[in-house]
C-alpha atoms as a PDB file:
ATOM      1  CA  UNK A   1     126.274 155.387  45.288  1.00  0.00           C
ATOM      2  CA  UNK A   2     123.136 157.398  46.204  1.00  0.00           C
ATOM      3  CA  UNK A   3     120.071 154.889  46.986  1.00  0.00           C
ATOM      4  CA  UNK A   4     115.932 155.501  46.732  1.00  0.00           C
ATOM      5  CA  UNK A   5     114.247 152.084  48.657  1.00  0.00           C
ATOM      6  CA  UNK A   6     110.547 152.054  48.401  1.00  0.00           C
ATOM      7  CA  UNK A   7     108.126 148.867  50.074  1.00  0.00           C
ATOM      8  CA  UNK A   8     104.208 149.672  48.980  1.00  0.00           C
ATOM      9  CA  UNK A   9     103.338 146.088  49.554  1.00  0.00           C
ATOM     10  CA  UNK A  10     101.416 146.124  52.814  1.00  0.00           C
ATOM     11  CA  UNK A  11      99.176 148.515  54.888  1.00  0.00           C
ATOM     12  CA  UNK A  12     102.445 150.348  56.402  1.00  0.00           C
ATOM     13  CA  UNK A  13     105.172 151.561  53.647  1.00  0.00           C
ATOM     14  CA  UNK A  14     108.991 152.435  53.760  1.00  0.00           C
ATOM     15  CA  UNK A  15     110.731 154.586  51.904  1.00  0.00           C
ATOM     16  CA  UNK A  16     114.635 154.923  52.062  1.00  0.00           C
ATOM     17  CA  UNK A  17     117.733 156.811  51.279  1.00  0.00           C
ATOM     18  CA  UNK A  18     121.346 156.934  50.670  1.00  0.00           C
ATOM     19  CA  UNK A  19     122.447 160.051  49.838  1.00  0.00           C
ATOM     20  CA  UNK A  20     125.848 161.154  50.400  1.00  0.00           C
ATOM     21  CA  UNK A  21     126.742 158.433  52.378  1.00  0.00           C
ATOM     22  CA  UNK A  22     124.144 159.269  54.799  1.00  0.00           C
ATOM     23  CA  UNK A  23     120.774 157.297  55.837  1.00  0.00           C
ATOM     24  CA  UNK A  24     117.912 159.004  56.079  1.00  0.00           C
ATOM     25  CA  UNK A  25     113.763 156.877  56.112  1.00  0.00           C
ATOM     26  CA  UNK A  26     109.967 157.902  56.294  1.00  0.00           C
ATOM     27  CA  UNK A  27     107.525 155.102  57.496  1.00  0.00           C
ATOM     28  CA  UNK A  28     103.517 155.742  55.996  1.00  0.00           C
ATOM     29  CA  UNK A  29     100.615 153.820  58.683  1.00  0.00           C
ATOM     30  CA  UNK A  30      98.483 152.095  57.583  1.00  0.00           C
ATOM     31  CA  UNK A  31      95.699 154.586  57.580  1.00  0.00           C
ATOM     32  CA  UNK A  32      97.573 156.570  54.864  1.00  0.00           C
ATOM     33  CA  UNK A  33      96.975 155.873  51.272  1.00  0.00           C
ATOM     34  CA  UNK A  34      99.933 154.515  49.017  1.00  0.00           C
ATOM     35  CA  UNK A  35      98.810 156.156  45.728  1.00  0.00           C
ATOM     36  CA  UNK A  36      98.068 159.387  47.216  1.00  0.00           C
ATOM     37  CA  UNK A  37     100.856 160.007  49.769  1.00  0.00           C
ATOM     38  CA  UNK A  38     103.801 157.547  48.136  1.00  0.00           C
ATOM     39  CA  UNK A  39     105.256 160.002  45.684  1.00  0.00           C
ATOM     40  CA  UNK A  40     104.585 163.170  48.122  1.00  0.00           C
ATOM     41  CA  UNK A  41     106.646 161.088  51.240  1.00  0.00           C
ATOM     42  CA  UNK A  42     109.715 160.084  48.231  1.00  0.00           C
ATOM     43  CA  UNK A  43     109.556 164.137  47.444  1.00  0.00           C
ATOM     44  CA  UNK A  44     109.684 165.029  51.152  1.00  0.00           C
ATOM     45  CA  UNK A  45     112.442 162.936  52.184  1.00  0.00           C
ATOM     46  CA  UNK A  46     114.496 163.901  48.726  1.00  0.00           C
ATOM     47  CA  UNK A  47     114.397 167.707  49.605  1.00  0.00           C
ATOM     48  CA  UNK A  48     115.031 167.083  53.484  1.00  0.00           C
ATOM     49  CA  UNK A  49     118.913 165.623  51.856  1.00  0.00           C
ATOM     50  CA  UNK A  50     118.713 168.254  49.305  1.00  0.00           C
ATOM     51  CA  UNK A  51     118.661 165.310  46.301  1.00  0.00           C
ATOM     52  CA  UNK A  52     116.663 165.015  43.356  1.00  0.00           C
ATOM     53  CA  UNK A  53     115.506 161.937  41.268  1.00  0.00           C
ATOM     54  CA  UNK A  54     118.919 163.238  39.261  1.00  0.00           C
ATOM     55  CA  UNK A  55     120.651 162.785  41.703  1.00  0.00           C
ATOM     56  CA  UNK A  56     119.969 158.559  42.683  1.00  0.00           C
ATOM     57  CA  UNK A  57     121.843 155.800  41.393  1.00  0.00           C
ATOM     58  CA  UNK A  58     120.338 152.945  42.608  1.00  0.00           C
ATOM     59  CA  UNK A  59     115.959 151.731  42.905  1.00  0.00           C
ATOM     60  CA  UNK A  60     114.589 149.047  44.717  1.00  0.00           C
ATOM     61  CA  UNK A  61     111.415 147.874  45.213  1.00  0.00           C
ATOM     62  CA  UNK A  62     109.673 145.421  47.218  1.00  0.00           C
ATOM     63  CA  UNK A  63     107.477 143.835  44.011  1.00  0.00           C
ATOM     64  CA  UNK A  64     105.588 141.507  46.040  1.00  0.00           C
ATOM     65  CA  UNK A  65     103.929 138.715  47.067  1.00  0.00           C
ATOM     66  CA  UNK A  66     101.632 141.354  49.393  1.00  0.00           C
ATOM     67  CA  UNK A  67      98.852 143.828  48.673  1.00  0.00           C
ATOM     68  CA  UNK A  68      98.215 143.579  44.823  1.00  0.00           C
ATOM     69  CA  UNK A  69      97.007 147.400  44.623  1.00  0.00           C
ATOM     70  CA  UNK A  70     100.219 148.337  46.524  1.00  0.00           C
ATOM     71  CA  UNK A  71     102.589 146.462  44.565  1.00  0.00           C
ATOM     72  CA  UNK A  72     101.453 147.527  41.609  1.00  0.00           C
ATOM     73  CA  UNK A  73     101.900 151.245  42.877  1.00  0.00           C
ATOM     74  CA  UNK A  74     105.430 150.466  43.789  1.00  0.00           C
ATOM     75  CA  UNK A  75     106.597 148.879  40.791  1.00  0.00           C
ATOM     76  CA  UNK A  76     105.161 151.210  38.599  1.00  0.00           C
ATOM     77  CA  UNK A  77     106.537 154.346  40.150  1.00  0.00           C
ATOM     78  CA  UNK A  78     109.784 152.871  39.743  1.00  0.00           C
ATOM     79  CA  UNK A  79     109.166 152.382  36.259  1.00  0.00           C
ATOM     80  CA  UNK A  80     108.168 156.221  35.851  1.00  0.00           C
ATOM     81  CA  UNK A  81     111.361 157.182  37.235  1.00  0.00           C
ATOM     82  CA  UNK A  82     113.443 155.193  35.121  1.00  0.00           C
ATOM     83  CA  UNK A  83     111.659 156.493  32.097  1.00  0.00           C
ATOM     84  CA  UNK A  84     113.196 159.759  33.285  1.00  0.00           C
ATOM     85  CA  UNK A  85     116.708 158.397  33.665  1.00  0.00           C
ATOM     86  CA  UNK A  86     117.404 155.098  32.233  1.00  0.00           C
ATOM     87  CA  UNK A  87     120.738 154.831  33.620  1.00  0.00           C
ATOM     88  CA  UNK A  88     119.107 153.982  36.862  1.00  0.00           C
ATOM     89  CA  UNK A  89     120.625 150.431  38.567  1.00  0.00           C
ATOM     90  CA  UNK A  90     117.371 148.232  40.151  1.00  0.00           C
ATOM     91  CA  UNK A  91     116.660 146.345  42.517  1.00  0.00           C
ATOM     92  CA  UNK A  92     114.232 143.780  42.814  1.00  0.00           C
ATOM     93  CA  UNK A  93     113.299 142.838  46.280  1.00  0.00           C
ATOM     94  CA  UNK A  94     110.826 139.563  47.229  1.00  0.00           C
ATOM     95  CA  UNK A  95     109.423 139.865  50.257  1.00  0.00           C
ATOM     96  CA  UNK A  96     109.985 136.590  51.362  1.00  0.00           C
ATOM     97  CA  UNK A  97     113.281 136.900  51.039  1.00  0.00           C
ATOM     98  CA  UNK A  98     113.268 140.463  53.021  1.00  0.00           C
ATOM     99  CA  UNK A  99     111.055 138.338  55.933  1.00  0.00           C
ATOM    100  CA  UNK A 100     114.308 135.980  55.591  1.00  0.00           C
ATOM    101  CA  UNK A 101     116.838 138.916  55.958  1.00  0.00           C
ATOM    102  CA  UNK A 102     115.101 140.022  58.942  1.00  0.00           C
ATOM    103  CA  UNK A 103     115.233 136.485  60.639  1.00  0.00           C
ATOM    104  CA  UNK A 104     118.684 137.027  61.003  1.00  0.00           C
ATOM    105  CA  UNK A 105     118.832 134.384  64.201  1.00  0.00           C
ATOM    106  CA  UNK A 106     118.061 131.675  62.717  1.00  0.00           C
ATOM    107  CA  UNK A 107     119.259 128.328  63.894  1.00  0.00           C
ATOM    108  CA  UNK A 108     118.462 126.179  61.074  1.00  0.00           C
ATOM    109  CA  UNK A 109     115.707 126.008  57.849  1.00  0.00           C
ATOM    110  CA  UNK A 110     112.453 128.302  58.341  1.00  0.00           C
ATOM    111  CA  UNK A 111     109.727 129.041  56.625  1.00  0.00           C
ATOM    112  CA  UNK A 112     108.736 132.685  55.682  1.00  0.00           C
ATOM    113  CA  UNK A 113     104.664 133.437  55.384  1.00  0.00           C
ATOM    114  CA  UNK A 114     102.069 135.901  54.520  1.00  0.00           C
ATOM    115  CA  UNK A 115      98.433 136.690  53.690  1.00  0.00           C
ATOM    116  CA  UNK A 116      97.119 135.675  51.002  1.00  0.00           C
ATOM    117  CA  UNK A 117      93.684 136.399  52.024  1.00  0.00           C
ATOM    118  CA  UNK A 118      90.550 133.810  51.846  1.00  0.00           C
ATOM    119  CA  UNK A 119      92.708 131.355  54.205  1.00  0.00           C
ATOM    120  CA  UNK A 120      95.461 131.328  51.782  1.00  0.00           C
ATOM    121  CA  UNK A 121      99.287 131.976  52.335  1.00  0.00           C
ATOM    122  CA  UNK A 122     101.859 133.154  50.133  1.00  0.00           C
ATOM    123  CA  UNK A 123     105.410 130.657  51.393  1.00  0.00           C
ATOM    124  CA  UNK A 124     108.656 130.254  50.883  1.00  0.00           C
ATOM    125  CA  UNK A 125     111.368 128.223  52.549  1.00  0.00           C
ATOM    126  CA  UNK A 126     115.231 129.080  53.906  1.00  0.00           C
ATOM    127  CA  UNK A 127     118.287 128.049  55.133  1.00  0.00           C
ATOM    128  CA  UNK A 128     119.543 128.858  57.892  1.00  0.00           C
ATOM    129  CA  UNK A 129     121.378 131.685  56.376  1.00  0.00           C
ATOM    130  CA  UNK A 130     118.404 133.248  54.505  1.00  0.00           C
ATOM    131  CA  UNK A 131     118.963 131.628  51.251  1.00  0.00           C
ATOM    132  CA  UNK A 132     115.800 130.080  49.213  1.00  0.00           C
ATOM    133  CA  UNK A 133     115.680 126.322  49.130  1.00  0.00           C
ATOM    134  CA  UNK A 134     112.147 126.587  47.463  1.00  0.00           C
ATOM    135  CA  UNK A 135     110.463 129.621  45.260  1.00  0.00           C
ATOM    136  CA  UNK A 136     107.921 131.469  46.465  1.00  0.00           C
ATOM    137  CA  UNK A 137     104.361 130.058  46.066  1.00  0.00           C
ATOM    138  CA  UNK A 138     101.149 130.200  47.037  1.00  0.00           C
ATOM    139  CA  UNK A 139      98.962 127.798  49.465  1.00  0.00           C
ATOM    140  CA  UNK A 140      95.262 127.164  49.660  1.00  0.00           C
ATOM    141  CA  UNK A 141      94.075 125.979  52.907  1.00  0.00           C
ATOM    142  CA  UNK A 142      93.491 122.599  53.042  1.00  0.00           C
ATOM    143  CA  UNK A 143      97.817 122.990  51.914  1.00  0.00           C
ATOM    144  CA  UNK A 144      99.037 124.959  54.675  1.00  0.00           C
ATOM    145  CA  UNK A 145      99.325 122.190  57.315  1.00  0.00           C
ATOM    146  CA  UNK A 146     101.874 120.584  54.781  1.00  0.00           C
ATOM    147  CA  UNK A 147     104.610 123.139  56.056  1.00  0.00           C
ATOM    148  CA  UNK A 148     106.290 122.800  59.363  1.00  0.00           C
ATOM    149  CA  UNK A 149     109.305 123.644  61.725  1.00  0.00           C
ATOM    150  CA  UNK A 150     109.500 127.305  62.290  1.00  0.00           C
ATOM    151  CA  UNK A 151     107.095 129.363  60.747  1.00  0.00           C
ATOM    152  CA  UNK A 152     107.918 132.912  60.180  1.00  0.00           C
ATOM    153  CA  UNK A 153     105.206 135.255  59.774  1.00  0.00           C
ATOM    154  CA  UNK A 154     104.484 139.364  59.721  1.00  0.00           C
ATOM    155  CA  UNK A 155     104.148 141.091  62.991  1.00  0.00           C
ATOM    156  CA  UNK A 156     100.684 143.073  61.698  1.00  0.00           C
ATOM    157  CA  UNK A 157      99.429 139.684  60.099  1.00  0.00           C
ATOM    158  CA  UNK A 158      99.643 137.508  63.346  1.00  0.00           C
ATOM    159  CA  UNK A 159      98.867 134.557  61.617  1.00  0.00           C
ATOM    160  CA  UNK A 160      98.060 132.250  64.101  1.00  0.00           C
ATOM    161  CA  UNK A 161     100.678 129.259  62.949  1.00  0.00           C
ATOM    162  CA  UNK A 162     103.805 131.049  62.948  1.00  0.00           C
ATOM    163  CA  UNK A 163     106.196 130.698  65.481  1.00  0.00           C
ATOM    164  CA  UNK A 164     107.940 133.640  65.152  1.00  0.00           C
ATOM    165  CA  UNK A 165     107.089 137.039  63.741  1.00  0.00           C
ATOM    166  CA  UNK A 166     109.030 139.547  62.152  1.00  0.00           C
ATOM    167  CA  UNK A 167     108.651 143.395  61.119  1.00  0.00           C
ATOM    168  CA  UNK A 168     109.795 145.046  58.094  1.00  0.00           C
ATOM    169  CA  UNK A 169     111.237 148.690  58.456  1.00  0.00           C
ATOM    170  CA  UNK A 170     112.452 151.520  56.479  1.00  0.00           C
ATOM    171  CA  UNK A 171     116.094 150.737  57.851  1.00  0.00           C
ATOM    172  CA  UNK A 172     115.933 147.136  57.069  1.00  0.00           C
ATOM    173  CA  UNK A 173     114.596 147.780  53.264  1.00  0.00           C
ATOM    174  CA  UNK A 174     118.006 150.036  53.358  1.00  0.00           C
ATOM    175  CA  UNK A 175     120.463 147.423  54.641  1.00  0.00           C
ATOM    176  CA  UNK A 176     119.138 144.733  52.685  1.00  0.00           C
ATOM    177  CA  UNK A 177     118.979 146.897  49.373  1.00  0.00           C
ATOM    178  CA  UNK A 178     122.501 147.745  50.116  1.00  0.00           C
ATOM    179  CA  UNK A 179     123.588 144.027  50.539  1.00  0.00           C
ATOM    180  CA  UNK A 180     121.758 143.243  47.036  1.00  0.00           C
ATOM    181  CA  UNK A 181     123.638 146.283  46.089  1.00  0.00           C
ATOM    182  CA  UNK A 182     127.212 144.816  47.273  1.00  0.00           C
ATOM    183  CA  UNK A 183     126.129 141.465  45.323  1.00  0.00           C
ATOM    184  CA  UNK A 184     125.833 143.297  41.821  1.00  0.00           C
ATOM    185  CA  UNK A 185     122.099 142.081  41.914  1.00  0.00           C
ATOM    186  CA  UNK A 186     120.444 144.133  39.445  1.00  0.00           C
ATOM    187  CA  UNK A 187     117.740 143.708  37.221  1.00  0.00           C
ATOM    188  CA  UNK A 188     116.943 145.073  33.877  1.00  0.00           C
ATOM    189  CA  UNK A 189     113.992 146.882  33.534  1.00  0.00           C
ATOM    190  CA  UNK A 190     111.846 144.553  31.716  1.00  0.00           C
ATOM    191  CA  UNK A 191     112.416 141.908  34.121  1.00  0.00           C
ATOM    192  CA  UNK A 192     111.506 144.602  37.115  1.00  0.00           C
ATOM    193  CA  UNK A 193     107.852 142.713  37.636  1.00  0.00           C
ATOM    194  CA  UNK A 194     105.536 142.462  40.318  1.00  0.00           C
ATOM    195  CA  UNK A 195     105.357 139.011  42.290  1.00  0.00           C
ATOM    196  CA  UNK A 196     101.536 138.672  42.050  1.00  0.00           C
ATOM    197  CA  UNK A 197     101.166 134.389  42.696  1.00  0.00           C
ATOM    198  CA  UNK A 198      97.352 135.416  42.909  1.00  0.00           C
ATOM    199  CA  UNK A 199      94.811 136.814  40.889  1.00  0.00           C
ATOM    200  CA  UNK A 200      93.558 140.055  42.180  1.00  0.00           C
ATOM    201  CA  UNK A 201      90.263 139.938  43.949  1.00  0.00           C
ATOM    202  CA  UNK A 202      88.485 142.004  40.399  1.00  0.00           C
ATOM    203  CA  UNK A 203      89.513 138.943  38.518  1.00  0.00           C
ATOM    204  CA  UNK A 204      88.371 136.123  40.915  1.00  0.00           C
ATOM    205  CA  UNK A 205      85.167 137.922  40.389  1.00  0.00           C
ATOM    206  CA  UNK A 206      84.960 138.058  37.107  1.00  0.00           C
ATOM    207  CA  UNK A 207      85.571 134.614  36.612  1.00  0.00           C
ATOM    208  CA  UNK A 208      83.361 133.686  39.372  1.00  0.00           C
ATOM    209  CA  UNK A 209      80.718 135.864  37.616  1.00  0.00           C
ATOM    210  CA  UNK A 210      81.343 133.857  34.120  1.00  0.00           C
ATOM    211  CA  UNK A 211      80.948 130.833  35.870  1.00  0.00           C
ATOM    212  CA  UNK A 212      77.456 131.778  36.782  1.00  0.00           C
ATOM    213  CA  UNK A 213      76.537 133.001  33.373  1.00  0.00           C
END
């Protein structure tokens, strides 16, 4: 089963594949730009295994909680390519739960967190064996001190309450879209959404800007 893994969710983006039973990733900084250097970095890394869009089986996505610009550019390339084969198998990735793969040492429950921006966090909380025990949410600051234990948070966040901090990578997307993969856990299309938990920051102005008319 050949394999495209994309993650557009943060500053630095992944993309993946499994093509012939071989592995192959390209990592963007985050001085590139998703929208303008995404689709050029899935082309690149397509031609260096000789595959085409034909030629995958298998999409996945990381859909969010994270950057709401990049997740939207994510999911919706996605979307374009299954327009152009519909046959295509996805794969819906949280990344929570990819911060939970990651934390593969864990001794008992932990908390995954990110950014949320304006002293917010976006949280969810695991087992020991990196399986949800609550669904992701968001919390405002004056909420954040209700959470404790370990705290698992990004590497390039270095949020200042986590006790541990983990980095995502084009491998890892791989391995865990393989495991999800393994599991049968596919989604149909219309239920391949982005995890937003927030309003973006165009409608929090709006609204605010209502408010003061």
């Amino acid at each position: 089963m050949n394999i495209l893994a994309l993650n557009t969710a943060f500053t630095n983006s992944d993309v993946a594949v499994l093509y012939n039973d071989k592995k192959d990733y390209i990592s963007l900084d985050s001085s590139a730009k998703h929208s303008e250097n995404i689709l050029v970095c899935v082309d690149d890394l397509l031609k260096k295994n000789n595959a085409k869009i034909q030629d995958i089986d298998v999409m996945s996505c990381v859909v969010g909680p994270g950057s709401f610009t990049g997740v939207r550019i994510g999911v919706g390339l996605i979307k374009g390519m299954y327009v152009v084969k519909p046959e295509l198998k996805l794969i819906s990735i949280c990344s929570l739960d990819l911060m939970a793969y990651v934390n593969k040492d864990a001794k008992g429950e932990f908390w995954c967190v990110l950014d949320a921006l304006s002293g917010n966090i976006f949280v969810c909380k695991y087992d020991k064996n990196g399986n949800r025990l609550t669904e992701p949410t968001m919390l405002t600051g004056e909420n954040i001190d209700t959470i404790n234990g370990e705290i698992i948070g990004l590497n390039q966040e270095n949020l200042g309450f986590c006790n541990k901090f983990v980095e995502f990578s084009s491998q890892l997307l791989l391995d865990y879209t393989i495991q999800k993969v393994n599991q049968n856990a596919f989604v149909e299309e219309n239920n391949f959404l982005p995890i937003y938990l927030r309003k973006s920051q165009a409608e929090v102005s709006l609204e605010n800007g209502n408010k003061k008319n």
